[in-house]
C-alpha atoms as a PDB file:
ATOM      1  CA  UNK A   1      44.276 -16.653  -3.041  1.00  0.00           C
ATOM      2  CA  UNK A   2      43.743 -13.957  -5.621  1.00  0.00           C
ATOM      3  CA  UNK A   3      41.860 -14.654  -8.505  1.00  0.00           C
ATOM      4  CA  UNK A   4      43.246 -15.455 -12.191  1.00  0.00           C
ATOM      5  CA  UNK A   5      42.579 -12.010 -14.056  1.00  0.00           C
ATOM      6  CA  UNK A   6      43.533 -13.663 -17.265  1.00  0.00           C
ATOM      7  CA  UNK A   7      39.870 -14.951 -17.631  1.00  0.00           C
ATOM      8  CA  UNK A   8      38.151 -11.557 -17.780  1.00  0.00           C
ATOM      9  CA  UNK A   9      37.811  -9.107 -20.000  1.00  0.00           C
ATOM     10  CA  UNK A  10      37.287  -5.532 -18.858  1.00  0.00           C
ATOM     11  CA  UNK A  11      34.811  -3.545 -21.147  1.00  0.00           C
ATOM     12  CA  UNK A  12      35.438  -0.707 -18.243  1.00  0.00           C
ATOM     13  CA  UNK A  13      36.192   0.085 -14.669  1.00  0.00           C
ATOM     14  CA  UNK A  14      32.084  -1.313 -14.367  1.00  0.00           C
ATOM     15  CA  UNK A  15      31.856  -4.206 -16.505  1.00  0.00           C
ATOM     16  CA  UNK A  16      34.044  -7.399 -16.879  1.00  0.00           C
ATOM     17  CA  UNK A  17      33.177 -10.389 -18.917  1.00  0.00           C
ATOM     18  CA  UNK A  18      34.313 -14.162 -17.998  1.00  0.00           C
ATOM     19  CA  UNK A  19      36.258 -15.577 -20.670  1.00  0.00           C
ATOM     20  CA  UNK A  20      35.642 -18.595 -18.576  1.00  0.00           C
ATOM     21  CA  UNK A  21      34.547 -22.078 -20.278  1.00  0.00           C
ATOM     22  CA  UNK A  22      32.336 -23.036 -17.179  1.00  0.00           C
ATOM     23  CA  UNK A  23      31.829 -19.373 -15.309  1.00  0.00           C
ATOM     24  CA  UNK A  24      32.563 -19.803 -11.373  1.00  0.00           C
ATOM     25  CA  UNK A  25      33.012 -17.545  -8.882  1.00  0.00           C
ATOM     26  CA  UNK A  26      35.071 -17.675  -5.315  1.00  0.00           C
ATOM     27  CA  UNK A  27      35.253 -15.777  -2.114  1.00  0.00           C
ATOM     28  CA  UNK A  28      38.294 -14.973  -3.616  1.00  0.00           C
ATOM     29  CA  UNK A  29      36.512 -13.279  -6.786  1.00  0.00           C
ATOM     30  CA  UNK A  30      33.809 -11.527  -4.692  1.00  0.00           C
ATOM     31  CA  UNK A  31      36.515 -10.130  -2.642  1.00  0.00           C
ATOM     32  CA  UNK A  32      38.470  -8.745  -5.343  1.00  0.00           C
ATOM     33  CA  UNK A  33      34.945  -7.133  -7.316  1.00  0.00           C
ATOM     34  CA  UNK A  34      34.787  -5.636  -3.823  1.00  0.00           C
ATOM     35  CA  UNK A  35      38.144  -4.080  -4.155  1.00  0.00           C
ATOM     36  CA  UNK A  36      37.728  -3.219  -7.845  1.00  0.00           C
ATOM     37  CA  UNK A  37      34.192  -1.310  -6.864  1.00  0.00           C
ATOM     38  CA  UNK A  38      35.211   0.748  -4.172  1.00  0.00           C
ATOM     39  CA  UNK A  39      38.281   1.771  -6.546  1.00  0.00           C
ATOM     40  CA  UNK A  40      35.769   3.085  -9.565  1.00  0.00           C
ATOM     41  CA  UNK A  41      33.761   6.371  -9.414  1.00  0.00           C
ATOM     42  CA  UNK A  42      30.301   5.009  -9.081  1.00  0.00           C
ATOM     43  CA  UNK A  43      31.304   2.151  -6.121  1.00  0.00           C
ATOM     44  CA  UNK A  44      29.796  -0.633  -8.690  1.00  0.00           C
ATOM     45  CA  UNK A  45      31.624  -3.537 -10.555  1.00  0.00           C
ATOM     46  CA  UNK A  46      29.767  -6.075 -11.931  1.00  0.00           C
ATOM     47  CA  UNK A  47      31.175  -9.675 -13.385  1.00  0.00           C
ATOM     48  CA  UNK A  48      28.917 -10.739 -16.445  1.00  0.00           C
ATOM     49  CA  UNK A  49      29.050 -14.628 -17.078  1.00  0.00           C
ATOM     50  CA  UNK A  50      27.310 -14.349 -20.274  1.00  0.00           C
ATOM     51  CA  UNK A  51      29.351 -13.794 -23.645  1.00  0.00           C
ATOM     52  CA  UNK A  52      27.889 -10.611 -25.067  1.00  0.00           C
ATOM     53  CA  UNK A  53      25.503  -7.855 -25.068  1.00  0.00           C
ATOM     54  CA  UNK A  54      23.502  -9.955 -27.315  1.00  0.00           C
ATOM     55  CA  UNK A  55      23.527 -12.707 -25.777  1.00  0.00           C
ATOM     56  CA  UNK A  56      19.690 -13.974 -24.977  1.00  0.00           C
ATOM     57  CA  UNK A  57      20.433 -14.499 -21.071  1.00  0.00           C
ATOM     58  CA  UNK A  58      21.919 -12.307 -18.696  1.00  0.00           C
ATOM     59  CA  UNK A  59      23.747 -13.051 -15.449  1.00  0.00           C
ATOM     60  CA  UNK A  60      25.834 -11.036 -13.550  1.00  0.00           C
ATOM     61  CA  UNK A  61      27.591 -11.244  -9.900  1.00  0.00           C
ATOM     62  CA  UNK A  62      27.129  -7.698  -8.957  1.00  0.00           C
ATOM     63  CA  UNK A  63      29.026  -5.888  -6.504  1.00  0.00           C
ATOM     64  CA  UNK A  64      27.802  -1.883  -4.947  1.00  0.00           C
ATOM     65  CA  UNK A  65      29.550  -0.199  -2.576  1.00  0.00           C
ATOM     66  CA  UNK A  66      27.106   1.413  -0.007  1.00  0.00           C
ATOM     67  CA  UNK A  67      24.682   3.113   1.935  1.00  0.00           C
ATOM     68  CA  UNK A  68      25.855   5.938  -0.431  1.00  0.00           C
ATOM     69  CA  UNK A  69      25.761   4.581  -3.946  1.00  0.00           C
ATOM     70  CA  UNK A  70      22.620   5.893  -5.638  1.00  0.00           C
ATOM     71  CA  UNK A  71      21.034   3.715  -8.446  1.00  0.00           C
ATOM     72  CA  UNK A  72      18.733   5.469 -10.733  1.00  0.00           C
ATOM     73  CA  UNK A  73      15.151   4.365 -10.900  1.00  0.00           C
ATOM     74  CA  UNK A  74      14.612   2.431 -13.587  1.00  0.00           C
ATOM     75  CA  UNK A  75      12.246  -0.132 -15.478  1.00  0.00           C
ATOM     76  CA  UNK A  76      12.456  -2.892 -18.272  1.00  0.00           C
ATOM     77  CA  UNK A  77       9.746  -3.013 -20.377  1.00  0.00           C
ATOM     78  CA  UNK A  78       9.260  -6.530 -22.028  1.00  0.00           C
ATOM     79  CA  UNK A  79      11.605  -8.317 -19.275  1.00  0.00           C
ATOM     80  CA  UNK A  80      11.739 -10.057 -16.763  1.00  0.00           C
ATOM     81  CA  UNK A  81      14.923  -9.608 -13.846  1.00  0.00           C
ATOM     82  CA  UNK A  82      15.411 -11.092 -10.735  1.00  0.00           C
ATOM     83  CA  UNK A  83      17.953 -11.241  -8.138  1.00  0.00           C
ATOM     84  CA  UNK A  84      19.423 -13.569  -4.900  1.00  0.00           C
ATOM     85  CA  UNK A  85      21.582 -11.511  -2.498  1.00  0.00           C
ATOM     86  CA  UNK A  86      24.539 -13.292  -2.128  1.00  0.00           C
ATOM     87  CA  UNK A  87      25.923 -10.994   1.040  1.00  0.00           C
ATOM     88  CA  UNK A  88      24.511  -7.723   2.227  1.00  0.00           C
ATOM     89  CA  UNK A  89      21.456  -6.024   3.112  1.00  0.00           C
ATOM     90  CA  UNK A  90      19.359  -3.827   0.200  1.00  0.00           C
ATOM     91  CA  UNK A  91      15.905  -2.190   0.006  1.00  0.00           C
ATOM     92  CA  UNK A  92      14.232  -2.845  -3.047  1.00  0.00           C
ATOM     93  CA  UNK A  93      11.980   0.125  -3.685  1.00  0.00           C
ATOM     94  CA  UNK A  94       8.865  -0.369  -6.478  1.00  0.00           C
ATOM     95  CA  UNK A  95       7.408   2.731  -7.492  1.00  0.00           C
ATOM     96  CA  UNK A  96       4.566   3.633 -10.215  1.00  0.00           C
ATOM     97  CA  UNK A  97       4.599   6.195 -12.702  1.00  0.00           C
ATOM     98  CA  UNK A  98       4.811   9.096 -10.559  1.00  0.00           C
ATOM     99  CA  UNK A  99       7.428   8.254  -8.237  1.00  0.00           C
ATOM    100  CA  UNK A 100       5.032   7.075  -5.207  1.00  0.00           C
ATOM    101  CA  UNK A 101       6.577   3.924  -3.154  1.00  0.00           C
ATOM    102  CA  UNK A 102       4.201   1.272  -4.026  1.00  0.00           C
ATOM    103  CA  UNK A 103       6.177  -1.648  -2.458  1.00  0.00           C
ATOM    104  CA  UNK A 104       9.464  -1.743  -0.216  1.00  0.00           C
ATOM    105  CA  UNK A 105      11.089  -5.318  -0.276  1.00  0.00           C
ATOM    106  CA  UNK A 106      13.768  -5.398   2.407  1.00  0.00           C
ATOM    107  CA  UNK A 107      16.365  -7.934   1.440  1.00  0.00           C
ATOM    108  CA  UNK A 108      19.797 -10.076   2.865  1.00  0.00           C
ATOM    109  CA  UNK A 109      21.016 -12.556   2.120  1.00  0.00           C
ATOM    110  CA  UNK A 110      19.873 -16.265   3.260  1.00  0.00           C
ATOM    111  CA  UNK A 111      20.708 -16.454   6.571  1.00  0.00           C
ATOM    112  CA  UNK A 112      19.577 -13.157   7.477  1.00  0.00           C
ATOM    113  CA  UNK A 113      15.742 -14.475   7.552  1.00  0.00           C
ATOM    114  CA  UNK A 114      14.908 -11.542   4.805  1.00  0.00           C
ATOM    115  CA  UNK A 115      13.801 -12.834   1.226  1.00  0.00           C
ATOM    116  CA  UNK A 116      17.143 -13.063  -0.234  1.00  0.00           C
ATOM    117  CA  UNK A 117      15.349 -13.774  -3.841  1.00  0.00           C
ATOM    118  CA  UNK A 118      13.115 -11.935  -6.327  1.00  0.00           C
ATOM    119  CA  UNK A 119      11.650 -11.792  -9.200  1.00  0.00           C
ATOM    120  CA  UNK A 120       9.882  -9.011 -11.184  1.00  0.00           C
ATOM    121  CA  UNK A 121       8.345  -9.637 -14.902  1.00  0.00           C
ATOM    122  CA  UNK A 122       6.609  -6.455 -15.269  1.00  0.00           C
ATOM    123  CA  UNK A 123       7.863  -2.749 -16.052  1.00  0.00           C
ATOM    124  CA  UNK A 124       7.493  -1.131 -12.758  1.00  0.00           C
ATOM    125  CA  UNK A 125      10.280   1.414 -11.354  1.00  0.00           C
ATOM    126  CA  UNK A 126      12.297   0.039  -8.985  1.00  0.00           C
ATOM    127  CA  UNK A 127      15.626   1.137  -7.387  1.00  0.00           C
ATOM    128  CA  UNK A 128      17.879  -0.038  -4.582  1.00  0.00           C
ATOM    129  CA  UNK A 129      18.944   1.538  -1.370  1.00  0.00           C
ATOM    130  CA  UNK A 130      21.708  -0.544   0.524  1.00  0.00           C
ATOM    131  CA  UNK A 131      22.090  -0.995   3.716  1.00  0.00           C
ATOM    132  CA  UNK A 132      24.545  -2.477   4.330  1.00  0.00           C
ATOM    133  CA  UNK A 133      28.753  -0.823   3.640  1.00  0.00           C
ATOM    134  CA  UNK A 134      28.841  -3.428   0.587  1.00  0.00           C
ATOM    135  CA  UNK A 135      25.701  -5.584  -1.338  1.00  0.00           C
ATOM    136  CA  UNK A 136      26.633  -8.487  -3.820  1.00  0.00           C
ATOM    137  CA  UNK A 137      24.144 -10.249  -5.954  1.00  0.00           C
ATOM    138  CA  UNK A 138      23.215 -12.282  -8.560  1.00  0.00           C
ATOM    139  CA  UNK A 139      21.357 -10.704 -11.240  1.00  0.00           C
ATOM    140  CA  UNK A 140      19.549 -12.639 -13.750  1.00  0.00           C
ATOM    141  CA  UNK A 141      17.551 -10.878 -16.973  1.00  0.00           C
ATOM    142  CA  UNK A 142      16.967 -11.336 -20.657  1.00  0.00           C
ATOM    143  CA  UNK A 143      19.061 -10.334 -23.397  1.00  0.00           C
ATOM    144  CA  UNK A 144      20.023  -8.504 -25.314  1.00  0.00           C
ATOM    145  CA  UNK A 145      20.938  -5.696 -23.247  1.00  0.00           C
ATOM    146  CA  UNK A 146      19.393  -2.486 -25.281  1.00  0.00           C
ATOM    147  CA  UNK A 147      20.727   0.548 -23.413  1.00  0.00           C
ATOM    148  CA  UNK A 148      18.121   2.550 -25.056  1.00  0.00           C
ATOM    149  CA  UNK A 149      15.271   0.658 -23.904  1.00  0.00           C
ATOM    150  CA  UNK A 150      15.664   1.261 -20.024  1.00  0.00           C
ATOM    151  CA  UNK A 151      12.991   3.664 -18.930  1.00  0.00           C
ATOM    152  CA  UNK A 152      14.404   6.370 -16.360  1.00  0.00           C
ATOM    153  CA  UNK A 153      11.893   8.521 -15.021  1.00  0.00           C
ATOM    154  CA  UNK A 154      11.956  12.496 -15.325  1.00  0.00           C
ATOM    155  CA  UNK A 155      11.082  13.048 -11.208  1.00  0.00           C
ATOM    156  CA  UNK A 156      14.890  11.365 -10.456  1.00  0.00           C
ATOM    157  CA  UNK A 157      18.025  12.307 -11.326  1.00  0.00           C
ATOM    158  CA  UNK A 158      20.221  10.765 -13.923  1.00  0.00           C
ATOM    159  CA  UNK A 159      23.362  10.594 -11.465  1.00  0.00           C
ATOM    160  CA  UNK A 160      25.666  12.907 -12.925  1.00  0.00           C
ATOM    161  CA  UNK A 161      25.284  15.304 -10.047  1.00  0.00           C
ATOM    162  CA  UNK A 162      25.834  13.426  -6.735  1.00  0.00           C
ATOM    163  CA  UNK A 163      24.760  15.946  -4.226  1.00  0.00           C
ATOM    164  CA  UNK A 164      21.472  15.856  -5.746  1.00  0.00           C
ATOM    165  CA  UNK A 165      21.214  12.308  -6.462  1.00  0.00           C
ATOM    166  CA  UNK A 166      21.941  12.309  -2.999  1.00  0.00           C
ATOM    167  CA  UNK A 167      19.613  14.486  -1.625  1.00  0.00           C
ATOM    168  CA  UNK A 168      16.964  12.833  -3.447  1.00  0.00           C
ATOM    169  CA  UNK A 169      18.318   9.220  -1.983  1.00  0.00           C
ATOM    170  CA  UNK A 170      17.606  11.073   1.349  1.00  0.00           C
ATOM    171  CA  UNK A 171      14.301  12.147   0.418  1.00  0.00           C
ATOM    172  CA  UNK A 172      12.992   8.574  -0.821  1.00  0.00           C
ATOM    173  CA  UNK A 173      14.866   7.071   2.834  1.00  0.00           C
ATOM    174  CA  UNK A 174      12.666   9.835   4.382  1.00  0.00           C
ATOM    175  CA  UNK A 175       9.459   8.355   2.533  1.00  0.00           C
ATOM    176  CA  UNK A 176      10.246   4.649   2.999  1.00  0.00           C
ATOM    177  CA  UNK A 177      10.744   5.251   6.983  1.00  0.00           C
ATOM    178  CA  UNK A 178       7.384   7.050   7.253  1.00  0.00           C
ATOM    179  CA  UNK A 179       5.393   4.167   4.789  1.00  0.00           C
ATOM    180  CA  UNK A 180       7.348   1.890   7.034  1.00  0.00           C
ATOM    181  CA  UNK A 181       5.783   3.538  10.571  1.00  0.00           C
ATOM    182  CA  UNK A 182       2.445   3.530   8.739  1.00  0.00           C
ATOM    183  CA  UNK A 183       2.772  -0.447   8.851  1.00  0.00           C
END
């Protein structure tokens, strides 16, 4: 069954809005964000049941093609975010000011016996690394969504170059498995 595209709104190959009255969402739907992510240059779709930009709550399915889809380290100062894998494996990867792995949550989805929910309310770096060849989850934050007011450190890259976003994605893998033998 394919899902009704008349109740979204596509702000870009990225971003859709629901113009659903009560937002749900099917195999069906996750099935197609998969195929509309692996059709868009940076592997990612994301569904956004919320109205607006302004809106004071966030929630988003969210859909990532992987292992090879780099997301930029990044914090929220003065929110909260969490997120509940809904299929797929991820590392979550916390980080301080500097860029030094301070905490490595490995993540699935509920029956995978991983924590498959989390929750951060401070403004610590954090990134993702998937594991598995697609992630979906549910992404909650608060609004409204100031573009400006995501911190991105200076020691990653912004993405634009995807050799060395990946060669840096290879570097933090390289310091993850070493604090991981250290455990």
């Amino acid at each position: 069954m394919n899902p009704d595209l008349r109740q979204y709104r596509f702000q870009n190959p990225e971003v859709i809005y629901s113009d659903m009255e009560v937002v749900t969402a099917s195999r069906a739907d996750i099935l197609h964000l998969e195929q509309l992510s692996a059709s868009n240059a940076r592997q990612r779709v994301r569904l956004c049941a919320h109205d607006s930009l302004e809106d004071s709550l966030h929630e988003m399915l969210i859909v990532i093609q992987g292992p090879s889809a780099y997301v930029r380290p990044h914090k929220h100062p003065g929110k909260s975010e969490s997120m509940h894998v809904i299929s797929g494996r991820v590392d979550l990867v916390m980080m301080d000011d500097a860029g030094a792995v301070t905490q490595i949550i490995e993540m699935g989805d509920y029956a995978s016996g991983l924590p498959f929910y989390e929750r951060v309310d401070r403004p610590i770096f954090h990134t993702l690394i998937i594991r598995s060849d697609v992630l979906v989850f549910h992404e909650v934050t608060n609004g409204p969504f100031l573009p400006n007011a995501t911190v991105f450190p200076d020691w990653a890259p912004d993405g634009s170059d995807a050799a060395l976003a990946g060669r840096y994605v290879g570097e933090l893998e390289q310091r993850i498995k070493s604090a991981t033998e250290k455990q």
